[in-house]
Protein backbone atom coordinates (compact mmCIF):
# COMPACT_ATOMS: atom_id res chain seq x y z
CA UNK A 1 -6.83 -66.78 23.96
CA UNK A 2 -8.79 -63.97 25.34
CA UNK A 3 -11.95 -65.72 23.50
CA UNK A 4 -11.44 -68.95 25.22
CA UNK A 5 -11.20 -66.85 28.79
CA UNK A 6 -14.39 -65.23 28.06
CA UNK A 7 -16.22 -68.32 27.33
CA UNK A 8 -15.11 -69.65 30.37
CA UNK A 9 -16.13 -67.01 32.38
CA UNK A 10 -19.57 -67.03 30.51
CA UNK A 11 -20.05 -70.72 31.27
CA UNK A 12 -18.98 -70.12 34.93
CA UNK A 13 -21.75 -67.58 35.17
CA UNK A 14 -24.25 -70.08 33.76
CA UNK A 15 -23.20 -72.70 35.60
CA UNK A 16 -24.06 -71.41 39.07
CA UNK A 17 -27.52 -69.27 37.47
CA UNK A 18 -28.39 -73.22 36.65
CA UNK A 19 -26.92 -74.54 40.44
CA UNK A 20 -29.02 -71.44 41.71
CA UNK A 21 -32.07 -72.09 40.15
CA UNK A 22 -32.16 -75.54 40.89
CA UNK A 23 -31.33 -75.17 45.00
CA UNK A 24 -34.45 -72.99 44.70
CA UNK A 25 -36.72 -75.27 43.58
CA UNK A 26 -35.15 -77.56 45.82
CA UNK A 27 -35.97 -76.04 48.93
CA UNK A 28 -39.67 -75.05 47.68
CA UNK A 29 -40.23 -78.59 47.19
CA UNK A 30 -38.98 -79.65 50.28
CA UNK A 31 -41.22 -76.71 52.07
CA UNK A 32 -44.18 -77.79 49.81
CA UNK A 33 -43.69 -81.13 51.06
CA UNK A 34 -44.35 -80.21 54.68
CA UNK A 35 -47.53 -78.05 53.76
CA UNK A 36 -50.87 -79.43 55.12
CA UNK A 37 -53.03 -77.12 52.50
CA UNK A 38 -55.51 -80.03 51.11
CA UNK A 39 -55.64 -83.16 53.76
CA UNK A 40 -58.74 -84.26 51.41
CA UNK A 41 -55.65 -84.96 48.56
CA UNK A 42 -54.12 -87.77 51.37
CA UNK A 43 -57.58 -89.51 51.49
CA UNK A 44 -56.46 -92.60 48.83
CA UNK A 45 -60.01 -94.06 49.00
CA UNK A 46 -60.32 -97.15 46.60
């Protein structure tokens, strides 16, 4: 039994490393979204 509670607890820890990770990238998408760094990349010129 003690194997199953250490799994457990090993999959909790990866779980919210992965929830982490992925709020992270999150946000710097989200702040990359608002960045004005290259207008010239907005100009869709046909």
């Amino acid at each position: 039994m003690e194997f199953f509670a250490s799994a457990i607890e090993t999959l909790k820890v990866l779980v919210i490393a992965l929830g982490a990770g992925l709020g992270v990238w999150g946000v710097i998408n989200l702040l990359e979204g608002y960045g004005n760094d290259n207008p010239g990349a907005n100009a869709h010129v046909p």
